[in-house]
C-alpha atoms as a PDB file:
ATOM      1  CA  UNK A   1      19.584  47.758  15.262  1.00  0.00           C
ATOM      2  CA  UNK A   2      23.286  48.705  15.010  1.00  0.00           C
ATOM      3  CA  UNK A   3      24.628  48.237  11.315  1.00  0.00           C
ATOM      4  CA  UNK A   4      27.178  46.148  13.069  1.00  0.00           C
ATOM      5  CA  UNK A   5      24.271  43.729  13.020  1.00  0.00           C
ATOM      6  CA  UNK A   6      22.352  44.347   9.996  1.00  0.00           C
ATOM      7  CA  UNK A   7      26.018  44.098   8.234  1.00  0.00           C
ATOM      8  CA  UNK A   8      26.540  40.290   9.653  1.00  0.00           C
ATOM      9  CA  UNK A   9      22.629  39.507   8.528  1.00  0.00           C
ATOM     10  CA  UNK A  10      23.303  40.510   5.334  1.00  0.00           C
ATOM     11  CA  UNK A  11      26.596  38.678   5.263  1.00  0.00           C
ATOM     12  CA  UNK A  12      24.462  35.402   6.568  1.00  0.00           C
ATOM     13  CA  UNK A  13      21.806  35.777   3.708  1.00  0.00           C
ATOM     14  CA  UNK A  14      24.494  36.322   0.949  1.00  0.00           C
ATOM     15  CA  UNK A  15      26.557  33.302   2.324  1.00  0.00           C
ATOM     16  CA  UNK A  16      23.033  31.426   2.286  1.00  0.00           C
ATOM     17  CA  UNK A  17      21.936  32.507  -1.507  1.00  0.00           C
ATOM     18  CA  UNK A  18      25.242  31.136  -2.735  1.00  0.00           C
ATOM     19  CA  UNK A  19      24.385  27.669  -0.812  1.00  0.00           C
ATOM     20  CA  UNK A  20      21.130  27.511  -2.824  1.00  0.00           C
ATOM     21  CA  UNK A  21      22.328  28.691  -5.412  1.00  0.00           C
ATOM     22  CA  UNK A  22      24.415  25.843  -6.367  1.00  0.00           C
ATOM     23  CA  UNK A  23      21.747  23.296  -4.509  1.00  0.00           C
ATOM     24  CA  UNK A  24      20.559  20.541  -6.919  1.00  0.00           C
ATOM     25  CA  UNK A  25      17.907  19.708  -4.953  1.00  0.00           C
ATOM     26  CA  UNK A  26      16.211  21.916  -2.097  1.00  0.00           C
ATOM     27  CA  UNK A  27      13.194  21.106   0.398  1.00  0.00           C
ATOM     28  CA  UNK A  28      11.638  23.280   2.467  1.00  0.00           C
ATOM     29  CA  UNK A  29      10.089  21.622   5.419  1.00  0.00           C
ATOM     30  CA  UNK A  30       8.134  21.969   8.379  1.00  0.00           C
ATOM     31  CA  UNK A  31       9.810  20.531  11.435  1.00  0.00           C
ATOM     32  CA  UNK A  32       7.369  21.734  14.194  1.00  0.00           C
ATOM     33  CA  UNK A  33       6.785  19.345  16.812  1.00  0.00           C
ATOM     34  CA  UNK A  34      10.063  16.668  16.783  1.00  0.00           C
ATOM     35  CA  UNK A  35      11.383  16.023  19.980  1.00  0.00           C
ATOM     36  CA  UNK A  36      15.226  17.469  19.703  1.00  0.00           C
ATOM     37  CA  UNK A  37      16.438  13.752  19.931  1.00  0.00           C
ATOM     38  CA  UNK A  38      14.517  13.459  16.947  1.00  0.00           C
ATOM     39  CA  UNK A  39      15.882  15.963  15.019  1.00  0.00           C
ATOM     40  CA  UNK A  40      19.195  15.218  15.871  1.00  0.00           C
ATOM     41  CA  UNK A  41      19.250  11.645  14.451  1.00  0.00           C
ATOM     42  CA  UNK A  42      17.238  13.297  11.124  1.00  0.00           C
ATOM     43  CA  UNK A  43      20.133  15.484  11.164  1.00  0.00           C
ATOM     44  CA  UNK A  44      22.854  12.857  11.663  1.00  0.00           C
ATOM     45  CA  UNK A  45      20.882  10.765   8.738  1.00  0.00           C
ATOM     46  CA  UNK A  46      20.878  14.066   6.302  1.00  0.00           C
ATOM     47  CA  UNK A  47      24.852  14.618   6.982  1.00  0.00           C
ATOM     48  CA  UNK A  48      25.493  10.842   6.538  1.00  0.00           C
ATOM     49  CA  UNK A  49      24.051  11.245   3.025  1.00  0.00           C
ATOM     50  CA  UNK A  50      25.753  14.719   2.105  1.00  0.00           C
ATOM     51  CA  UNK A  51      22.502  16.628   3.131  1.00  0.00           C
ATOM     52  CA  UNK A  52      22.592  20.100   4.764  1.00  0.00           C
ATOM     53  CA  UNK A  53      19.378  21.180   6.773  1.00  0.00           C
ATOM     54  CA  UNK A  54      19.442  24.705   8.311  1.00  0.00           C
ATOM     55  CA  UNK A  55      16.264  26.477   9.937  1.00  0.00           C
ATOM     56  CA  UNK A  56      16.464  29.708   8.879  1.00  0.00           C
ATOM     57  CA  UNK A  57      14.013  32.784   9.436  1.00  0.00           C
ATOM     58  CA  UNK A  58      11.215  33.311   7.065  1.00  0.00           C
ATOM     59  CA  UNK A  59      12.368  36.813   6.206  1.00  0.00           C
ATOM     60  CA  UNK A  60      16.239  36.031   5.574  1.00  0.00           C
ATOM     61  CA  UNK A  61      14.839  32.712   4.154  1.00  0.00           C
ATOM     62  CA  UNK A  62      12.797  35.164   1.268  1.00  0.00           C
ATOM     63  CA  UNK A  63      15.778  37.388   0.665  1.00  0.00           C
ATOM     64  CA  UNK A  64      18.229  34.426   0.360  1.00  0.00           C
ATOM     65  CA  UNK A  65      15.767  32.793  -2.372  1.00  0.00           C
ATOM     66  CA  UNK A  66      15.533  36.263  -4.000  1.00  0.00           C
ATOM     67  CA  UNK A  67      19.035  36.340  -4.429  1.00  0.00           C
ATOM     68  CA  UNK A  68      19.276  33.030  -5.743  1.00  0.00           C
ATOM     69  CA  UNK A  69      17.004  33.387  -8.580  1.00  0.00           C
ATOM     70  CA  UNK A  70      14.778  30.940  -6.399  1.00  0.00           C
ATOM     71  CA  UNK A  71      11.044  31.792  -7.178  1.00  0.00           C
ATOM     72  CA  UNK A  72       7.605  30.515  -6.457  1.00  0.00           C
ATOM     73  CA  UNK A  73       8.171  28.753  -3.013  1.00  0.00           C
ATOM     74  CA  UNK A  74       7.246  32.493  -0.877  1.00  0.00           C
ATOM     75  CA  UNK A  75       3.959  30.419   0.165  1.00  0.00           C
ATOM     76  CA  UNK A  76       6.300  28.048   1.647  1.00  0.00           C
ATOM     77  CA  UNK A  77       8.041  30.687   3.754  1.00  0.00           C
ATOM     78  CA  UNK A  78       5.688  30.733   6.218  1.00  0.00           C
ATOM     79  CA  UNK A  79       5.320  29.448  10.039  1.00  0.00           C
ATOM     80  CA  UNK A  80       8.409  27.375  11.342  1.00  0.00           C
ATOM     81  CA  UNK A  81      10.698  26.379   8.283  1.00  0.00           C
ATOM     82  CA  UNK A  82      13.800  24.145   8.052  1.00  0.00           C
ATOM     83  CA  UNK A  83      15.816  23.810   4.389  1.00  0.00           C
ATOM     84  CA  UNK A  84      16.898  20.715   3.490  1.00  0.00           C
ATOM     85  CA  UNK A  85      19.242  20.788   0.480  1.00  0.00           C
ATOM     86  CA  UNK A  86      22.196  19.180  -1.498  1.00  0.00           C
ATOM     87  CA  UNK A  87      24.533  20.278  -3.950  1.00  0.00           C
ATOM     88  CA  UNK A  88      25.364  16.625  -4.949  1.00  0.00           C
ATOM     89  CA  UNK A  89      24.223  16.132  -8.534  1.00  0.00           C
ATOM     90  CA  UNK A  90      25.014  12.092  -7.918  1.00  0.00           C
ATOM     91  CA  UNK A  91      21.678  11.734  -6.186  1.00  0.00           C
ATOM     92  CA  UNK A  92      19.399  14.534  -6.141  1.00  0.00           C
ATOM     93  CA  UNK A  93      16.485  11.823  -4.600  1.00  0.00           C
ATOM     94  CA  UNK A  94      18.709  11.631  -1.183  1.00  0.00           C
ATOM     95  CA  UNK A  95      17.126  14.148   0.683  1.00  0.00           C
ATOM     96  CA  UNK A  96      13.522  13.487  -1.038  1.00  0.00           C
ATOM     97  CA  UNK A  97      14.156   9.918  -0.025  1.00  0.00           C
ATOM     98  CA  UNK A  98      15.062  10.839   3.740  1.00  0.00           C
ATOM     99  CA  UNK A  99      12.689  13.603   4.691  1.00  0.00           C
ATOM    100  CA  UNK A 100       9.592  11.516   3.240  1.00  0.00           C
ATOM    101  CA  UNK A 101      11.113   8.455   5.483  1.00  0.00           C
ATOM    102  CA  UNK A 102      10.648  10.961   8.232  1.00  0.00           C
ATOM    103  CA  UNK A 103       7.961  11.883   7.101  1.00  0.00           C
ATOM    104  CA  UNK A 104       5.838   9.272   7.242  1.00  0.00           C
ATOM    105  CA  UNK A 105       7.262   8.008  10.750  1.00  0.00           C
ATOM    106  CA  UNK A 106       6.100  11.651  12.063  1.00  0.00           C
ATOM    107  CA  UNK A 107       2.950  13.395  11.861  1.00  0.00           C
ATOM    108  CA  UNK A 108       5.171  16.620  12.766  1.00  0.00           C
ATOM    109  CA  UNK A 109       6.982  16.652   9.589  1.00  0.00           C
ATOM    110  CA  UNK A 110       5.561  18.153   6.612  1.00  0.00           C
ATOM    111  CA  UNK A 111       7.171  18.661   2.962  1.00  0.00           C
ATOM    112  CA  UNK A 112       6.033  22.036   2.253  1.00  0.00           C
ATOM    113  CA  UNK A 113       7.548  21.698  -1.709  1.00  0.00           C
ATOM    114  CA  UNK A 114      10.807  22.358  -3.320  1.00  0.00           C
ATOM    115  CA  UNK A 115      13.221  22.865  -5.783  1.00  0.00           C
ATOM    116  CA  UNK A 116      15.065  20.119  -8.466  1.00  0.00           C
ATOM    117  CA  UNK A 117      17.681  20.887 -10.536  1.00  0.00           C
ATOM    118  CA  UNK A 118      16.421  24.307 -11.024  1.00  0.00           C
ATOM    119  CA  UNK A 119      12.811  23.669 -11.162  1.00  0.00           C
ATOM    120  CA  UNK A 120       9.649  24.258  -8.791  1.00  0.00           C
ATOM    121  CA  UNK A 121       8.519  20.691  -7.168  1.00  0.00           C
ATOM    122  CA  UNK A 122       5.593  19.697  -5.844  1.00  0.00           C
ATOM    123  CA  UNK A 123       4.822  17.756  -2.102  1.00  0.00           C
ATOM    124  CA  UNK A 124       3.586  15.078  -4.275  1.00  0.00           C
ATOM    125  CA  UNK A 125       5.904  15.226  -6.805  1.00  0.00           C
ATOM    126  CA  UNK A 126       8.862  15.270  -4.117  1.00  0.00           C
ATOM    127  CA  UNK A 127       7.039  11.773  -2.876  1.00  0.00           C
ATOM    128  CA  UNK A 128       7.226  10.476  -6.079  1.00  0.00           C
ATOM    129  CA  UNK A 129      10.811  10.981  -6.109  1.00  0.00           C
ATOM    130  CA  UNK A 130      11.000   9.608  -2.901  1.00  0.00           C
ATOM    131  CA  UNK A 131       9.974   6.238  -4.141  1.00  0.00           C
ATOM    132  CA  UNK A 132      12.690   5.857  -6.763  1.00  0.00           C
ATOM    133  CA  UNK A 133      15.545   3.775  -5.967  1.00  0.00           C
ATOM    134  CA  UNK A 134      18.896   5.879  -5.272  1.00  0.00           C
ATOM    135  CA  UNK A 135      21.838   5.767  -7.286  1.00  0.00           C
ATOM    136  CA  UNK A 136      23.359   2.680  -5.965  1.00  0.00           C
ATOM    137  CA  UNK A 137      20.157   1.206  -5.989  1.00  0.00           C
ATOM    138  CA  UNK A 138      19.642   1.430  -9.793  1.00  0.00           C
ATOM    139  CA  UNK A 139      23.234   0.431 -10.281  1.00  0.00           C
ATOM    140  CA  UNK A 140      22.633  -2.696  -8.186  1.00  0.00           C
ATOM    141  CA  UNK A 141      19.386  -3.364 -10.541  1.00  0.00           C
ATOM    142  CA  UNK A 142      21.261  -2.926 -13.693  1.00  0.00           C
ATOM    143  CA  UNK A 143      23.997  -5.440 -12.889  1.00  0.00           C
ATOM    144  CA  UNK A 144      21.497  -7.450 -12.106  1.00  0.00           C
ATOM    145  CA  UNK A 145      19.700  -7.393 -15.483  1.00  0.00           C
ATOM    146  CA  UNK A 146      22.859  -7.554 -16.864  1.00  0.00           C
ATOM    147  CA  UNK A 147      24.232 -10.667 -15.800  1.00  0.00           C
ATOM    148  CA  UNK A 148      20.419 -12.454 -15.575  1.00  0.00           C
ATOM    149  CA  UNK A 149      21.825 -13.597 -19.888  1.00  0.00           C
ATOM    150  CA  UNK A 150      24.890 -14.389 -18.693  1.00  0.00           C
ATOM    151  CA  UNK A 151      23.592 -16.710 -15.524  1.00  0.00           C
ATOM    152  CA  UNK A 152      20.991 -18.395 -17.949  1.00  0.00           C
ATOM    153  CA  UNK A 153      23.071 -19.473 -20.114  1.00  0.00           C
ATOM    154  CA  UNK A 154      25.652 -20.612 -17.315  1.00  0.00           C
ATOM    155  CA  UNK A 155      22.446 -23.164 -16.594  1.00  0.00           C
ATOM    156  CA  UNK A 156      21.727 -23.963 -19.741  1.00  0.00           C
ATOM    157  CA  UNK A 157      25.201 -25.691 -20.285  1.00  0.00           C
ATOM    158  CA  UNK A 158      24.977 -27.047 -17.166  1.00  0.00           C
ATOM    159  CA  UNK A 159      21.750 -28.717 -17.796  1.00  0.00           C
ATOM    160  CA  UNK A 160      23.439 -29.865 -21.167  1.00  0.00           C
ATOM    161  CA  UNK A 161      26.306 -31.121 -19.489  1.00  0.00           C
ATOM    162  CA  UNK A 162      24.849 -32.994 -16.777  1.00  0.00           C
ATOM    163  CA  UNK A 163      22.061 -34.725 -19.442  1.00  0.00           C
ATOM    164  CA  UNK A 164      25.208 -35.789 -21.321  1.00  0.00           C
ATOM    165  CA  UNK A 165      26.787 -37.290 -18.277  1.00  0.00           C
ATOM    166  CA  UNK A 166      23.613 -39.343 -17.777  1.00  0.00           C
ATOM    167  CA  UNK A 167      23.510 -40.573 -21.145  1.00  0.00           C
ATOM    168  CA  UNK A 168      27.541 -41.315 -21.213  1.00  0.00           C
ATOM    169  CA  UNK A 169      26.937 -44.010 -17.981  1.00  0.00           C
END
């Protein structure tokens, strides 16, 4: 191998180590088995949602992880691998959410575990996750709650009104 070319691999890992680095949230999957067609829209729904997903080899996957201070997935790191990761620390369930939907549409797909703000994750805690509501999700619930007080009372006066209008006639 010329060092032409083992210089530009070890410019790809670097460039890669940094990525994870500042990752809030990072999945390492197994892809195996999607048609390209379906990859392509899990790719489109990943970008749409400020997700990156790169299929990387095992080897500069290890080094890149090494670099990054990124330890315990190695088990991971092995057979066909695709990283699914965001640096948005809005909504660090985004690409939990999307890869389970995937997930369970696909036998092929398999969460292999991860990393969440900094700390090792579980396939079943990664589900877990999946199941929360995203950011504008909870928002939406919250306003909800908060004007349910405001809505009641709304009625109530209403109700008061009305029953006074009824005994005015």
């Amino acid at each position: 191998m010329s060092k032409a070319a083992i210089a530009e691999k070890e410019k790809f890992v670097n460039a890669f180590a940094e990525e994870l680095k500042s990752a809030k949230a990072i999945l390492i999957i197994n892809y195996l088995g999607l048609t390209v067609e379906e990859v392509t829209n899990m790719r489109k729904d990943l970008r749409d949602n400020d997700v990156k997903m790169k299929v990387v080899k095992n080897t500069y996957l290890r080094r890149a992880a090494a670099k990054a201070g990124i330890e315990g997935l190695e088990d991971t790191f092995v057979g066909p691998t695709a990283v699914v990761y965001t640096d948005n620390a809005d909504d660090i369930t985004e690409p939990a959410r999307i890869v389970s939907k995937y997930e369970d549409d696909f036998e092929a797909i398999e969460i292999k575990g991860g990393v969440l703000e900094g700390k090792l994750t579980s396939k079943e805690q990664i589900k877990e996750l999946a199941a929360i509501p995203g950011r504008e999700g909870l928002l939406s619930m919250l306003v909800s709650v908060l004007q349910a007080p405001v809505r009641d009372f709304a009625y109530a006066v209403k109700a008061v009104a009305e029953k006074e209008e009824g005994s005015a006639e």
